[in-house]
Each structure stands twice: as structure tokens, then as C-alpha cells.
N, C-alpha and C. Protein backbone atom coordinates (compact mmCIF):
# COMPACT_ATOMS: atom_id res chain seq x y z
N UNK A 1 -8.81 -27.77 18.76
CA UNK A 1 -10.01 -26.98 18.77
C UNK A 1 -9.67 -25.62 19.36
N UNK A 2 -10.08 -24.26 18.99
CA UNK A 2 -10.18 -23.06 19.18
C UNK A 2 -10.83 -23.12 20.67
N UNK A 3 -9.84 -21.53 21.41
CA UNK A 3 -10.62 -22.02 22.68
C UNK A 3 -11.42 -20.36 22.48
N UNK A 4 -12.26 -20.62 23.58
CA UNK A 4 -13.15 -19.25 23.32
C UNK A 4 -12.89 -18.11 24.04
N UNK A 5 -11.72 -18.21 24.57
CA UNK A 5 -11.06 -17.43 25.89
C UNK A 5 -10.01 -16.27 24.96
N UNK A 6 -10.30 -14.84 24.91
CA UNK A 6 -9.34 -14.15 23.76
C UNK A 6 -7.75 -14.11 24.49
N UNK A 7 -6.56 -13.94 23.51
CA UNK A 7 -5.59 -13.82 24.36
C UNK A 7 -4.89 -12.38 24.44
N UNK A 8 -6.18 -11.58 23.73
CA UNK A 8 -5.72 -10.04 24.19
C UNK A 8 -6.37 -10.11 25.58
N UNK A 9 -6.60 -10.72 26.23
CA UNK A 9 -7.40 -9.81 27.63
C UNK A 9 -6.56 -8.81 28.22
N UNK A 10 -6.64 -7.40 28.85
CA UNK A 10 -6.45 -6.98 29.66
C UNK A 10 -6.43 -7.56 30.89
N UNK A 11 -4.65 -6.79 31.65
CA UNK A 11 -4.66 -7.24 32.40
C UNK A 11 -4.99 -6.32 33.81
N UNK A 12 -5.14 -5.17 33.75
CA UNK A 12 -5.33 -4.45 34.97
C UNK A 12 -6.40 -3.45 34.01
N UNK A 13 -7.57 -3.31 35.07
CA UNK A 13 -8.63 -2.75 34.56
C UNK A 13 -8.69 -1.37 34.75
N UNK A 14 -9.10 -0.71 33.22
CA UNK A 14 -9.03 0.41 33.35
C UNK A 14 -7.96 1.17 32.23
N UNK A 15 -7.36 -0.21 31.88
CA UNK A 15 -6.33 -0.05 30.68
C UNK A 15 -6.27 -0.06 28.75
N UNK A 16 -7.82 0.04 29.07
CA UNK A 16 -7.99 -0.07 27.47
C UNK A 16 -8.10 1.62 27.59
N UNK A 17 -8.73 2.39 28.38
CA UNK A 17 -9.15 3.90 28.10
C UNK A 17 -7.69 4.97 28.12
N UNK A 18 -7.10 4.39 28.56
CA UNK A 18 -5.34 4.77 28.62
C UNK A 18 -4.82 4.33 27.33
N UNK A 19 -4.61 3.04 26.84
CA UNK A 19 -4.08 2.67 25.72
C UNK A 19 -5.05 3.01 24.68
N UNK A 20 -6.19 3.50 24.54
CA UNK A 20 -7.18 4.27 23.35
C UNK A 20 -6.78 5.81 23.03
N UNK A 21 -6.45 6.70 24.36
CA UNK A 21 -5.53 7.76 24.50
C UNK A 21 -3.97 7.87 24.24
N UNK A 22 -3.77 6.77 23.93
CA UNK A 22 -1.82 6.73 23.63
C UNK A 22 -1.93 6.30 21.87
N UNK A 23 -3.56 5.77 21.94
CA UNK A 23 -3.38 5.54 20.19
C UNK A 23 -3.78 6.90 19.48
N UNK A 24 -4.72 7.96 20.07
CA UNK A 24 -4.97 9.01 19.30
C UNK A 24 -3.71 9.84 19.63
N UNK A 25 -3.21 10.03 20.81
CA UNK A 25 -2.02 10.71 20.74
C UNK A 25 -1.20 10.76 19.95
N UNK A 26 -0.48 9.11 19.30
CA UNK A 26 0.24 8.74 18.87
C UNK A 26 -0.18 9.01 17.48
N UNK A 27 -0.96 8.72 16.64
CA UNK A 27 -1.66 8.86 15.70
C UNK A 27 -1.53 10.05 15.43
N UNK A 28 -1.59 11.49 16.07
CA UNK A 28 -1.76 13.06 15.98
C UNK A 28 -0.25 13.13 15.82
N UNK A 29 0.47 12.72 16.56
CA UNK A 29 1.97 13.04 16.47
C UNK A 29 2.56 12.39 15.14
N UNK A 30 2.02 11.32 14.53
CA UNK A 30 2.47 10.81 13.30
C UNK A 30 1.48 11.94 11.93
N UNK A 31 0.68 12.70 12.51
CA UNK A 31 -0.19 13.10 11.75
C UNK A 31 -1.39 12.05 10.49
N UNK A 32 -1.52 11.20 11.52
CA UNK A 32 -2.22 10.15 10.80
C UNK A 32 -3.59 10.08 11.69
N UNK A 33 -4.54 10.86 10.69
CA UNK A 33 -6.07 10.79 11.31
C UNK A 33 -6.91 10.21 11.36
N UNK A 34 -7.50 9.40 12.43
CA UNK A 34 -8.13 8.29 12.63
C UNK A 34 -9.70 8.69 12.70
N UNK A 35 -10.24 7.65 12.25
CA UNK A 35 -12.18 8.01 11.88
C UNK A 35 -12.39 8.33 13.21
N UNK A 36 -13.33 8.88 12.56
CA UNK A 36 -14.19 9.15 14.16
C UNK A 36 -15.47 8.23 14.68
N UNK A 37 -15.69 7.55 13.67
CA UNK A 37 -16.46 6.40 13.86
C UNK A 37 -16.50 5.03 14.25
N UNK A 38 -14.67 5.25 14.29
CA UNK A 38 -14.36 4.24 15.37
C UNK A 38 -13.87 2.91 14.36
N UNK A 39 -14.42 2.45 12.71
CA UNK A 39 -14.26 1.66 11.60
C UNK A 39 -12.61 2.24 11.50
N UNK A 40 -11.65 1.14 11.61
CA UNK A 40 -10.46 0.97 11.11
C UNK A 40 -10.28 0.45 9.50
N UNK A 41 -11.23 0.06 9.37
CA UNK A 41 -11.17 -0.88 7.59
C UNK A 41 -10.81 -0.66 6.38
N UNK A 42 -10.58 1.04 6.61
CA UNK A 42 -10.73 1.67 5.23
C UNK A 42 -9.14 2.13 5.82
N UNK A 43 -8.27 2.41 7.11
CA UNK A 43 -6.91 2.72 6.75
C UNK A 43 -6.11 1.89 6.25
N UNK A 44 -4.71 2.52 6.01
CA UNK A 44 -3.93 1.63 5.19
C UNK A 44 -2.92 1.10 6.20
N UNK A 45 -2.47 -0.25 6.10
CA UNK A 45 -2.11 -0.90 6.93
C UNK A 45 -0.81 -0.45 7.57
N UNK A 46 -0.20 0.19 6.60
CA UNK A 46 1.27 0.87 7.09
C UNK A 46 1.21 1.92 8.10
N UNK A 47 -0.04 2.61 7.80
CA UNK A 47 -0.35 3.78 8.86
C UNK A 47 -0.38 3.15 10.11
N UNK A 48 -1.67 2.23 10.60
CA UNK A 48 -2.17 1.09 11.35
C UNK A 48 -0.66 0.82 12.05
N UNK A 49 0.31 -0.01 11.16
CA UNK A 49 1.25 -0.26 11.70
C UNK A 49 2.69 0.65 12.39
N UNK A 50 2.57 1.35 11.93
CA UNK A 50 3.35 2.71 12.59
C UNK A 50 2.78 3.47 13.64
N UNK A 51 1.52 3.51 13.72
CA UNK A 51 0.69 3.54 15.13
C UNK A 51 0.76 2.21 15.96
N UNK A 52 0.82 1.45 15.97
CA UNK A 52 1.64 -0.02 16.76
C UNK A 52 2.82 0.12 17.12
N UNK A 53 3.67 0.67 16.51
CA UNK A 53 4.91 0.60 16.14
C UNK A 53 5.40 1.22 17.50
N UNK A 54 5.00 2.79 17.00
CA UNK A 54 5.31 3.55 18.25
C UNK A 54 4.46 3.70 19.60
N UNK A 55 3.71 2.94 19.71
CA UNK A 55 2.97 2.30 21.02
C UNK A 55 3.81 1.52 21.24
N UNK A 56 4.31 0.53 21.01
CA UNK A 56 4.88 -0.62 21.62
C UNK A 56 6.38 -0.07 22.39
N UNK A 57 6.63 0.86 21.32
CA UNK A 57 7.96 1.71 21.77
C UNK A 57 7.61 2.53 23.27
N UNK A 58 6.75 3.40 23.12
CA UNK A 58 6.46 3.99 24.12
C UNK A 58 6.11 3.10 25.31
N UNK A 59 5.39 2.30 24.95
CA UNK A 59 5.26 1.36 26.11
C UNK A 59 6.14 0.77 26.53
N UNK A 60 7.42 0.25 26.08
CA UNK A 60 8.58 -0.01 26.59
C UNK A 60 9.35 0.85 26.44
N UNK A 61 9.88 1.85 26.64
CA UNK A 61 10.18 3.38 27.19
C UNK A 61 9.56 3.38 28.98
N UNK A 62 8.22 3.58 28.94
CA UNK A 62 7.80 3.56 30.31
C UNK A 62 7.97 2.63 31.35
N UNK A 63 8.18 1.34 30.41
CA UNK A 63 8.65 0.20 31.54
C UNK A 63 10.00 0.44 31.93
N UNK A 64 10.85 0.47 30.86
CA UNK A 64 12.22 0.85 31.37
C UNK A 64 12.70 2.01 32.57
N UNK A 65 11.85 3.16 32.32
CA UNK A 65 11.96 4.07 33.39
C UNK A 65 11.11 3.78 34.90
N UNK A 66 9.73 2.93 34.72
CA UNK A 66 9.94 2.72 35.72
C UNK A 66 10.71 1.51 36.95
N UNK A 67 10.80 0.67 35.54
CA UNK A 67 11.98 -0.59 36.74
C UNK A 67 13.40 0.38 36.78
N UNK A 68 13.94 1.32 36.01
CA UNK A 68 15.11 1.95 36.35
C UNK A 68 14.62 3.12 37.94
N UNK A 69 13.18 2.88 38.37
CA UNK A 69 12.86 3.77 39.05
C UNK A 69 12.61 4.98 39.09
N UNK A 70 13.40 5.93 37.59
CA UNK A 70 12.90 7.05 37.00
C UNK A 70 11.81 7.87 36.95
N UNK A 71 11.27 8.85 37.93
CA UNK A 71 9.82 9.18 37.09
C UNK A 71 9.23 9.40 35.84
N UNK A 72 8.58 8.87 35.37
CA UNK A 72 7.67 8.95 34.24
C UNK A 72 7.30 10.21 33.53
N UNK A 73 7.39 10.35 32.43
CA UNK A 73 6.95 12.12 32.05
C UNK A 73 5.01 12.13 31.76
């Protein structure tokens, strides 16, 4: 049976408005323009996924620098 508990939760609060800002960032730097209405349904999945792509990258980029202790840009 399905449990009703999602397994995206966030884990430190305050982190969806940061990771919503690393997706339009990211998105502008790929030059791939996202609605403004907030409906994902109508992009094409490759776009979608190349905006994942390089989130996940960046996000492990930042982990690496900071367990290497590095400051962060």
C-alpha cells in the first residue's frame, strides 16, 4: 500500500525559495524560458531535463567545496 508521506520533503526549511532561484537562474543561463504562470506541462521534457541536469551539478559543485572547506562563490 502507498504511504501518504511524500519522499521529496525538504529537509532544512527555507530551501525550496533557494532551489526555485537556482531553477530560474539556471534556466536563463541555458536560455530556456520558463512560464510565468508557474504550469510546466506544455515544456519539452529535454529542456525540463537539462534544467535538472545542471542543478544537480551545481548542487554537487557546492557540496564538494564546502566539505573541501572552500568558500562558496
Amino acid at each position: 500500500m502507498a504511504s501518504s508521506r511524500s519522499s521529496n520533503s525538504l529537509v532544512v526549511p527555507g530551501s525550496r525559495q533557494a532551489l526555485e532561484r537556482l531553477k530560474f537562474e539556471v534556466a536563463q543561463e541555458l536560455g530556456i524560458q520558463l512560464p510565468a504562470d508557474g504550469y510546466y506541462g506544455n515544456m519539452l521534457t529535454r529542456d525540463m531535463g537539462s534544467i535538472g541536469g545542471y542543478i544537480t551539478r551545481r548542487l554537487v559543485q557546492m557540496a564538494e567545496q564546502q566539505l573541501a572547506g572552500s568558500p562558496m562563490r
